[in-house]
Protein backbone atom coordinates (compact mmCIF):
# COMPACT_ATOMS: atom_id res chain seq x y z
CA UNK A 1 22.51 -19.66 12.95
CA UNK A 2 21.72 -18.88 9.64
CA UNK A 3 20.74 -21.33 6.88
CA UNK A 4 23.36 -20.61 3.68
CA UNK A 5 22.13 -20.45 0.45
CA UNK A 6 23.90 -23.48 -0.30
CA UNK A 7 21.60 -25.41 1.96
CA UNK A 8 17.19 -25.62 0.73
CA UNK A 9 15.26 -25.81 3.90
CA UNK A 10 11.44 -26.68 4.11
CA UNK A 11 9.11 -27.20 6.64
CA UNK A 12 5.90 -29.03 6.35
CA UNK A 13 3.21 -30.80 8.44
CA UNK A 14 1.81 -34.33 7.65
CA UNK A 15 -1.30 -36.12 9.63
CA UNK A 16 -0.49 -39.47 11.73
CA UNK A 17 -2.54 -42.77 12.08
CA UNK A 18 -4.17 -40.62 14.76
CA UNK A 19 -4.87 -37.84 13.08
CA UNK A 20 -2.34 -35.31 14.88
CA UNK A 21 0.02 -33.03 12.90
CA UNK A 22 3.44 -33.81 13.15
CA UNK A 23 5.78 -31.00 12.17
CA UNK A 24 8.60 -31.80 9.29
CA UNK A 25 11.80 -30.58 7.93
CA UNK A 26 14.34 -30.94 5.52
CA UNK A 27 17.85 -29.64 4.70
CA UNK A 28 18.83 -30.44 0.85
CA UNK A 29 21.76 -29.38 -0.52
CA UNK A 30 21.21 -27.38 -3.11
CA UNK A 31 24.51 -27.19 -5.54
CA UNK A 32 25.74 -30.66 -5.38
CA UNK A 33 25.17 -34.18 -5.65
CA UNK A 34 23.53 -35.85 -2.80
CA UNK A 35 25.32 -38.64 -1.14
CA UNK A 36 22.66 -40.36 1.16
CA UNK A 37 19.72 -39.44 3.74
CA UNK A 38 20.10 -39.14 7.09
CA UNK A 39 17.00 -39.36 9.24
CA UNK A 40 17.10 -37.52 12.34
CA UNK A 41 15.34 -38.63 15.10
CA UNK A 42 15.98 -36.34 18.16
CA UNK A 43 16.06 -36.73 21.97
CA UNK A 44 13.36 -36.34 24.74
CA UNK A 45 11.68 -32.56 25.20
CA UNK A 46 13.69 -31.19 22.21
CA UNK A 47 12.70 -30.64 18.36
CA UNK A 48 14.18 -30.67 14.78
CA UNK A 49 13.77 -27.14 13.58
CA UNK A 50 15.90 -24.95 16.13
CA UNK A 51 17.45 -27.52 18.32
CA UNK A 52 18.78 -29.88 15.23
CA UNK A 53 19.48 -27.24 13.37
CA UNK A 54 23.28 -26.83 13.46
CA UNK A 55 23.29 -30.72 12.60
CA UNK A 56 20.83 -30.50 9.54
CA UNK A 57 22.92 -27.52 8.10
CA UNK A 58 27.05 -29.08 9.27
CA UNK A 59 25.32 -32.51 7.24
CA UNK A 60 23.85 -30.81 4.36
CA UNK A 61 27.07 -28.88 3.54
CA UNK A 62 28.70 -32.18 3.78
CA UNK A 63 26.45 -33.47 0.56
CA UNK A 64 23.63 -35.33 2.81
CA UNK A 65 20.01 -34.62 2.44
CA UNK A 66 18.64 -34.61 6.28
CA UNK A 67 15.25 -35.04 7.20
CA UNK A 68 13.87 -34.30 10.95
CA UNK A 69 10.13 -34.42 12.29
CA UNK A 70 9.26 -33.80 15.56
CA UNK A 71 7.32 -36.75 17.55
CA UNK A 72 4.19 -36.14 18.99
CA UNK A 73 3.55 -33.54 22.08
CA UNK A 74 7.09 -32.63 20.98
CA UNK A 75 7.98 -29.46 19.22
CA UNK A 76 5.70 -27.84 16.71
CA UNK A 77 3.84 -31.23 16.62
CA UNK A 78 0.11 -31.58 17.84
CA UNK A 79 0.01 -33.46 21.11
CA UNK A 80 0.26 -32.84 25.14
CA UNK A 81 3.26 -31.59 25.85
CA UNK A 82 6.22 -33.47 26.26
CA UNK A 83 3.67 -36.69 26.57
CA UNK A 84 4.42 -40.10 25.33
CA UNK A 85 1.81 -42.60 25.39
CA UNK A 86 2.84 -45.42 23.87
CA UNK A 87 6.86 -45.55 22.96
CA UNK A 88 5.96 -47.64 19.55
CA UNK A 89 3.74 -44.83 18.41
CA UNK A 90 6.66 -42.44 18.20
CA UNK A 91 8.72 -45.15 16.17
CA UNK A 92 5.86 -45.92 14.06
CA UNK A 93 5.54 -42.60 12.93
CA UNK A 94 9.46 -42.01 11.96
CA UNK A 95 8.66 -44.93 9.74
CA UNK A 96 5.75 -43.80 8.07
CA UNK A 97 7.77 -40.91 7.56
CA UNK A 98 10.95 -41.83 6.00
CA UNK A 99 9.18 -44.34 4.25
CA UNK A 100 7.79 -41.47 1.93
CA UNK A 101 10.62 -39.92 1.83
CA UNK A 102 12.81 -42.99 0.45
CA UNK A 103 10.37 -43.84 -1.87
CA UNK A 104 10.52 -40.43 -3.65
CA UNK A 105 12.13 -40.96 -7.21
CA UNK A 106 15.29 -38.96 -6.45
CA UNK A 107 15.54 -40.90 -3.19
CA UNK A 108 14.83 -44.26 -3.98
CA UNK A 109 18.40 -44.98 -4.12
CA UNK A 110 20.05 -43.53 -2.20
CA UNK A 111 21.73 -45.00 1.08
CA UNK A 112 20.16 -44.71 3.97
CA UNK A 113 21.75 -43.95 7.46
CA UNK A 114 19.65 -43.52 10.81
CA UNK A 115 20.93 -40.44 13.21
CA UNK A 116 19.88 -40.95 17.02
CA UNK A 117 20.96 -38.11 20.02
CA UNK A 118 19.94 -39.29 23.41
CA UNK A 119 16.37 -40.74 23.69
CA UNK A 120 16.83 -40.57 19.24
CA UNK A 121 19.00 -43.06 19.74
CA UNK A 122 16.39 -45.26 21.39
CA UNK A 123 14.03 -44.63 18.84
CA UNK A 124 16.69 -45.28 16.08
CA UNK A 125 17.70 -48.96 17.13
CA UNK A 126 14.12 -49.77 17.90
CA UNK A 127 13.70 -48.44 14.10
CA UNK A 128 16.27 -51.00 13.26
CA UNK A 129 14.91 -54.05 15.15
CA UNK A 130 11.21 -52.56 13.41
CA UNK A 131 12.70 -52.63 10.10
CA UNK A 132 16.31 -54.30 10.13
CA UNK A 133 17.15 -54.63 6.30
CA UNK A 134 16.33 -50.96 5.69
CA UNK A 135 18.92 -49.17 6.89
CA UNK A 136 22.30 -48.46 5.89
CA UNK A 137 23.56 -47.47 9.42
CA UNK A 138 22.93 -45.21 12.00
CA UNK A 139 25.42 -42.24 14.17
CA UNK A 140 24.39 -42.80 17.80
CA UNK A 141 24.89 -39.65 19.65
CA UNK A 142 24.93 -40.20 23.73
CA UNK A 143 22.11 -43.05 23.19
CA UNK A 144 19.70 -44.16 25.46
CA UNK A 145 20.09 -47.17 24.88
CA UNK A 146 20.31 -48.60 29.11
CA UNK A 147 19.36 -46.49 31.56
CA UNK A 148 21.94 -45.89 34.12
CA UNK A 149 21.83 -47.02 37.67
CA UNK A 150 22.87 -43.66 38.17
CA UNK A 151 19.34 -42.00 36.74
CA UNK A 152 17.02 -44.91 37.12
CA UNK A 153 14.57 -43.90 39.55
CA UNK A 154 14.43 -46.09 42.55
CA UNK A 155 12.54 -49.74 42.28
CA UNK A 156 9.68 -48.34 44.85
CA UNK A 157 8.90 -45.54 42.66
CA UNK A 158 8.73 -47.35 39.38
CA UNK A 159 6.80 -49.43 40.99
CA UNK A 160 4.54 -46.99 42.14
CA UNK A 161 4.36 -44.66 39.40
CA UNK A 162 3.44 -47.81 37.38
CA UNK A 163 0.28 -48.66 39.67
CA UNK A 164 -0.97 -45.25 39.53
CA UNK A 165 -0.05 -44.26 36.35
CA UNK A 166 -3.65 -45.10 34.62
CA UNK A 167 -4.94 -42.46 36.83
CA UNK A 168 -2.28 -39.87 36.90
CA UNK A 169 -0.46 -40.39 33.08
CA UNK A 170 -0.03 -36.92 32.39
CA UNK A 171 0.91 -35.41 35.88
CA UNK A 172 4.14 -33.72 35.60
CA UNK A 173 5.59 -35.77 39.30
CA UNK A 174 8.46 -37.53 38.27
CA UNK A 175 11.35 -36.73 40.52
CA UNK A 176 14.38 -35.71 38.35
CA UNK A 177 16.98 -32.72 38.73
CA UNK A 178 17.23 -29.84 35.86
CA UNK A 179 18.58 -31.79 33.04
CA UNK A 180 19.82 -28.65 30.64
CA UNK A 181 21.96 -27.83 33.69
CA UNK A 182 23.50 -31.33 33.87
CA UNK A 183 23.46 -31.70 29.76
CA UNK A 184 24.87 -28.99 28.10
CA UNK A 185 28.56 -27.43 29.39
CA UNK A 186 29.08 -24.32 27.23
CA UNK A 187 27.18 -21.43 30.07
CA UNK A 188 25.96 -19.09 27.21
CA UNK A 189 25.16 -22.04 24.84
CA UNK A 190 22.85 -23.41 27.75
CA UNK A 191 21.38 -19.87 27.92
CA UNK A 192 20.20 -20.04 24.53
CA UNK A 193 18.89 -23.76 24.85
CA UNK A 194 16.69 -22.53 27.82
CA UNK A 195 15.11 -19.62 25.34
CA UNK A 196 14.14 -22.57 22.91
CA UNK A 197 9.83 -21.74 23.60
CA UNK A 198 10.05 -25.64 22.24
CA UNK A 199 11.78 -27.31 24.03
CA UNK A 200 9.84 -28.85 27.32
CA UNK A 201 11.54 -27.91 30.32
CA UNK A 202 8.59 -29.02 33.22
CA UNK A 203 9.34 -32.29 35.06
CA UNK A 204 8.46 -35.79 33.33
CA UNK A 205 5.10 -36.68 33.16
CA UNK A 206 4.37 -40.53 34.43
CA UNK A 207 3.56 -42.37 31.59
CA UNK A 208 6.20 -40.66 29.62
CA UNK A 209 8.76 -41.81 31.70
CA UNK A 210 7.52 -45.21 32.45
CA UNK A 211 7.27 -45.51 28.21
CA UNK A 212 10.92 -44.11 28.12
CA UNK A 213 12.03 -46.71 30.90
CA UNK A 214 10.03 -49.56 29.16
CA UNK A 215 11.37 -49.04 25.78
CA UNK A 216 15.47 -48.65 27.02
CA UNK A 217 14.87 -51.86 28.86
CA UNK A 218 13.40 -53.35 25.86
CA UNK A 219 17.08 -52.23 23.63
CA UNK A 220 19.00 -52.81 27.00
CA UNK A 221 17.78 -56.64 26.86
CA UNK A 222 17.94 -57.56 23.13
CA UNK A 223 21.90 -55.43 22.51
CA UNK A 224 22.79 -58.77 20.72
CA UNK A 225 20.59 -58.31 18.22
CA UNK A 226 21.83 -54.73 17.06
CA UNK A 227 23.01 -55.90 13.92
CA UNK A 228 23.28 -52.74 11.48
CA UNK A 229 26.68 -50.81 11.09
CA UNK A 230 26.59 -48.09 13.43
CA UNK A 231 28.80 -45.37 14.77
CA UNK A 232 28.30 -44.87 18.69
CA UNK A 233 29.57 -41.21 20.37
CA UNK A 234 29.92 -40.43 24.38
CA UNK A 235 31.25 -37.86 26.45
CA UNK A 236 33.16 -39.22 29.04
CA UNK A 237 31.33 -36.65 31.29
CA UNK A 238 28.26 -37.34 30.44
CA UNK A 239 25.56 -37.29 33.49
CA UNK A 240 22.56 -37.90 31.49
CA UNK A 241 23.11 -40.93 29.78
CA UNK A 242 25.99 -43.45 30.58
CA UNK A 243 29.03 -44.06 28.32
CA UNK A 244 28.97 -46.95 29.86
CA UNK A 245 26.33 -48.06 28.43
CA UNK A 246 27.80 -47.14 24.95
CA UNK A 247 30.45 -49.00 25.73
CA UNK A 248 27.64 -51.90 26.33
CA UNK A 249 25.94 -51.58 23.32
CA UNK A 250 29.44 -51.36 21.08
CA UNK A 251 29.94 -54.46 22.95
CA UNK A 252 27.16 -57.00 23.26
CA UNK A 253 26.09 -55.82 19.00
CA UNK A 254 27.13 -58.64 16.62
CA UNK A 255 27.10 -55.80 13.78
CA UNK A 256 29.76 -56.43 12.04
CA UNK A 257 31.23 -52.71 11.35
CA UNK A 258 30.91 -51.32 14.55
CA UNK A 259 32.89 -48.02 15.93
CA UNK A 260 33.02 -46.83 19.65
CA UNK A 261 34.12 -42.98 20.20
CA UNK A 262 34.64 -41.38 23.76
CA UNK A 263 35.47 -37.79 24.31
CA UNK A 264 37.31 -37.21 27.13
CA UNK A 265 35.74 -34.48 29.20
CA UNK A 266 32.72 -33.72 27.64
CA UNK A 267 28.70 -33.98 28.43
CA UNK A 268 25.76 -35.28 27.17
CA UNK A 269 24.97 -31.92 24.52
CA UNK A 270 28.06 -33.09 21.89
CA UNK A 271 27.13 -31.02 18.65
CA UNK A 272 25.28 -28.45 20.44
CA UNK A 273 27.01 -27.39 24.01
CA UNK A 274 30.20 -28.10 23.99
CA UNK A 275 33.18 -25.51 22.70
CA UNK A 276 32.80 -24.86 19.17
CA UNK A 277 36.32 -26.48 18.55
CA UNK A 278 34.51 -29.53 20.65
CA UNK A 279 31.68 -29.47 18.77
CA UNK A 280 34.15 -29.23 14.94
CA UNK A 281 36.00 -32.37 16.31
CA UNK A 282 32.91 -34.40 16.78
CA UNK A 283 31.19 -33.51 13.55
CA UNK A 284 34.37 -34.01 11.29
CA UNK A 285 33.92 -37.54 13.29
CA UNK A 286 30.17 -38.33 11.99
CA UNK A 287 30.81 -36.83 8.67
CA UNK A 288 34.54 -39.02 8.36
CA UNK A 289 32.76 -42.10 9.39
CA UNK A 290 29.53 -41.28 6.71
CA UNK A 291 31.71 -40.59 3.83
CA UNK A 292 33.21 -43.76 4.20
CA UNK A 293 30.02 -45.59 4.08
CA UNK A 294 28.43 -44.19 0.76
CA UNK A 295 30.18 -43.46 -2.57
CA UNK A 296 30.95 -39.54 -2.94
CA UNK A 297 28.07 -39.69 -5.93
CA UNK A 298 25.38 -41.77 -4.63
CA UNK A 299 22.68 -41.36 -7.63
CA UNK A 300 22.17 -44.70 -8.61
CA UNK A 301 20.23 -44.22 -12.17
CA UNK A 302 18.75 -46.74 -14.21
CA UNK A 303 17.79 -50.64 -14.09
CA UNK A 304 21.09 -52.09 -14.25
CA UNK A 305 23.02 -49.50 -11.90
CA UNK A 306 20.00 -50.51 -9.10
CA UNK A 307 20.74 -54.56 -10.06
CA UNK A 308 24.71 -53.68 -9.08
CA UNK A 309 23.68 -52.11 -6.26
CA UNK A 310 21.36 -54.69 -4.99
CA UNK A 311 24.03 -57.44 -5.76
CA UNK A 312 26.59 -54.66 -3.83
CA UNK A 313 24.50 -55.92 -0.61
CA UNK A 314 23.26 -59.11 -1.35
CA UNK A 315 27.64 -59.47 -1.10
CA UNK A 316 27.93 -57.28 2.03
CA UNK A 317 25.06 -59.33 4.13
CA UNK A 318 26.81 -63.01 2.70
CA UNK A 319 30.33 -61.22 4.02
CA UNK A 320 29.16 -60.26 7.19
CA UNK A 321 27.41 -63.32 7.88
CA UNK A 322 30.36 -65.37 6.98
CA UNK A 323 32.52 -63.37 9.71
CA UNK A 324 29.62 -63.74 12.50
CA UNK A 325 30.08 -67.42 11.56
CA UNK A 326 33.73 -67.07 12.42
CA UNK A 327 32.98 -64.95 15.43
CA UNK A 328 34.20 -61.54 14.03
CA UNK A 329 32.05 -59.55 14.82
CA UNK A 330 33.76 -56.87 16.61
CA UNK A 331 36.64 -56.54 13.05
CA UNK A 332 36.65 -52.46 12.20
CA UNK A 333 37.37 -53.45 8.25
CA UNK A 334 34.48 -52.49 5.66
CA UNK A 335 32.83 -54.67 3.33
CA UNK A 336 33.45 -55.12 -0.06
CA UNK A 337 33.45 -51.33 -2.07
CA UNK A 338 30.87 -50.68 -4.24
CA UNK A 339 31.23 -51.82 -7.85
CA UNK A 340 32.09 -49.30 -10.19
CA UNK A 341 29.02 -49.52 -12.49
CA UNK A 342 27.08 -48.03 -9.67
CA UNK A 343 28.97 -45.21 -9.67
């Protein structure tokens, strides 16, 4: 896919907390007002820059600037391959990240909405519970947010991975069958996928998957205290993470604007593996439910447009909180709209 000239990509590199590179990138759109950011974070043994691609441009045409960086042993990013450490260092990072991003003056604001696919969506709610007034909302894509009975590896191996995994962290043993097969539908779409020279394709290595286990369990147990709007998506088909457990999340989450879709007949790879007329109906889904979160000009200029703005949610979090109070916390209806003087 080629990037239109309506579209300014970039790609840079910026230097963690422990000194590794960690490969950026950014689709702007270049002829007309931006509405909000999105902040990608992407799923396990994928990247922004290829992978994410077809999202950053579909979102960017739709008036969103949409930022992606790949975590670290992930993608161009320094780091063993495909190797998580520790499961907060890869959230910590995001932050550090779109913090300097929505503290750039033509950012500063502008909503804010959090975009998860798979293991992203992991790392998105933990960015919520890690900084829970900062973010708009978030478009869960296939989260894993439990893992299912159905993939959890069995109790004896967890438990002995976890004994030996000081001593064998990196090895590349964990028992698990060829996920692109089971993920993505479309044959010559899953071709291409496999071609992706980023994209880690070797078996898990311990500690990664232990991490990855740990930190689902840690969402899994605390679903009640998702309290952000959010917009949760699921193939019906999927094998790789349960739409049951999306159903879970939508749920057990006292957020008050909450919305559930399931897509009859289709797997885990939504925007990037399924038909193309698939693929249209779940992106005209994301973008519907966006637009209807943020005013169509976002740019929010000036001391006393910011002091409507901040009075705009100081409104929304005293509405919401009065319908948790009454236990309604699964009503569909929006806050209050934005007052005009924002606009």
């Amino acid at each position: 896919m080629e990037i239109p000239s309506s579209i300014k990509y970039q790609e840079d590199y910026r230097e963690n907390s422990r000194g590794m590179r960690l490969f950026t990138c950014s689709w702007i759109p270049a002829n007309q007002d931006i509405k909000a950011l999105v902040c990608l974070c992407h799923g396990y043994a994928v990247e922004c820059s290829v992978f994410m691609k077809g999202t950053g441009v579909k979102l960017a045409e739709a008036g969103y600037a949409v930022f992606g960086i790949d975590y670290e042993g992930h993608g161009k990013s320094d780091g063993t391959r495909c190797y998580i450490e520790n499961f907060a260092s890869i959230t910590n990072d995001i932050a550090a990240f779109f913090k300097t991003i929505r503290e750039r003056p033509e950012y500063k604001n502008k909503a804010r909405f959090l975009y998860g696919e798979s293991m992203g969506g992991c790392v998105a709610l933990h960015l919520h519970r890690k900084e829970p007034t900062i973010w708009n909302g978030a478009v869960l894509v296939a989260p894993m947010c439990k893992i299912s009975e159905k993939m959890k590896p069995h109790p004896l191996v967890i438990r002995v991975l976890t004994t030996l995994s000081p001593l064998i962290a990196k090895w590349k043993i964990v028992p698990t069958e060829d996920v692109i097969e089971m993920a993505y539908k479309d044959p010559v779409k899953r071709e291409q996928i496999r071609t992706n020279s980023y994209i880690y394709q070797g078996r898990p290595r311990v500690k990664t998957a232990l991490e990855m286990l740990k930190a689902s369990v840690s969402i899994e147990q605390r679903l009640d205290e998702v309290t952000l709007p959010f917009l949760v998506l699921h193939g019906a088909a999927d094998r790789v993470t349960d739409p049951e457990c999306s159903k879970e999340l939508y749920s057990s989450a006292k957020s008050f604007d909450k919305e559930l879709k399931i897509y009859p007949g289709m797997w885990h790879g939504l925007l990037v593996a399924e038909p193309d007329k698939n693929v249209e109906t779940v992106f005209n889904d994301i973008i519907s439910w966006l637009d209807k979160r943020c005013p169509a000009r976002s740019c929010y200029d000036g001391e006393s447009k910011q002091s409507s703005l901040d009075q705009y949610f100081d409104d929304t979090q005293i509405h919401v909180n009065e319908n948790k109070s009454k236990g309604l916390h699964d009503v569909s209806t929006l806050p209050p709209q934005l007052p005009a003087d924002a606009l």
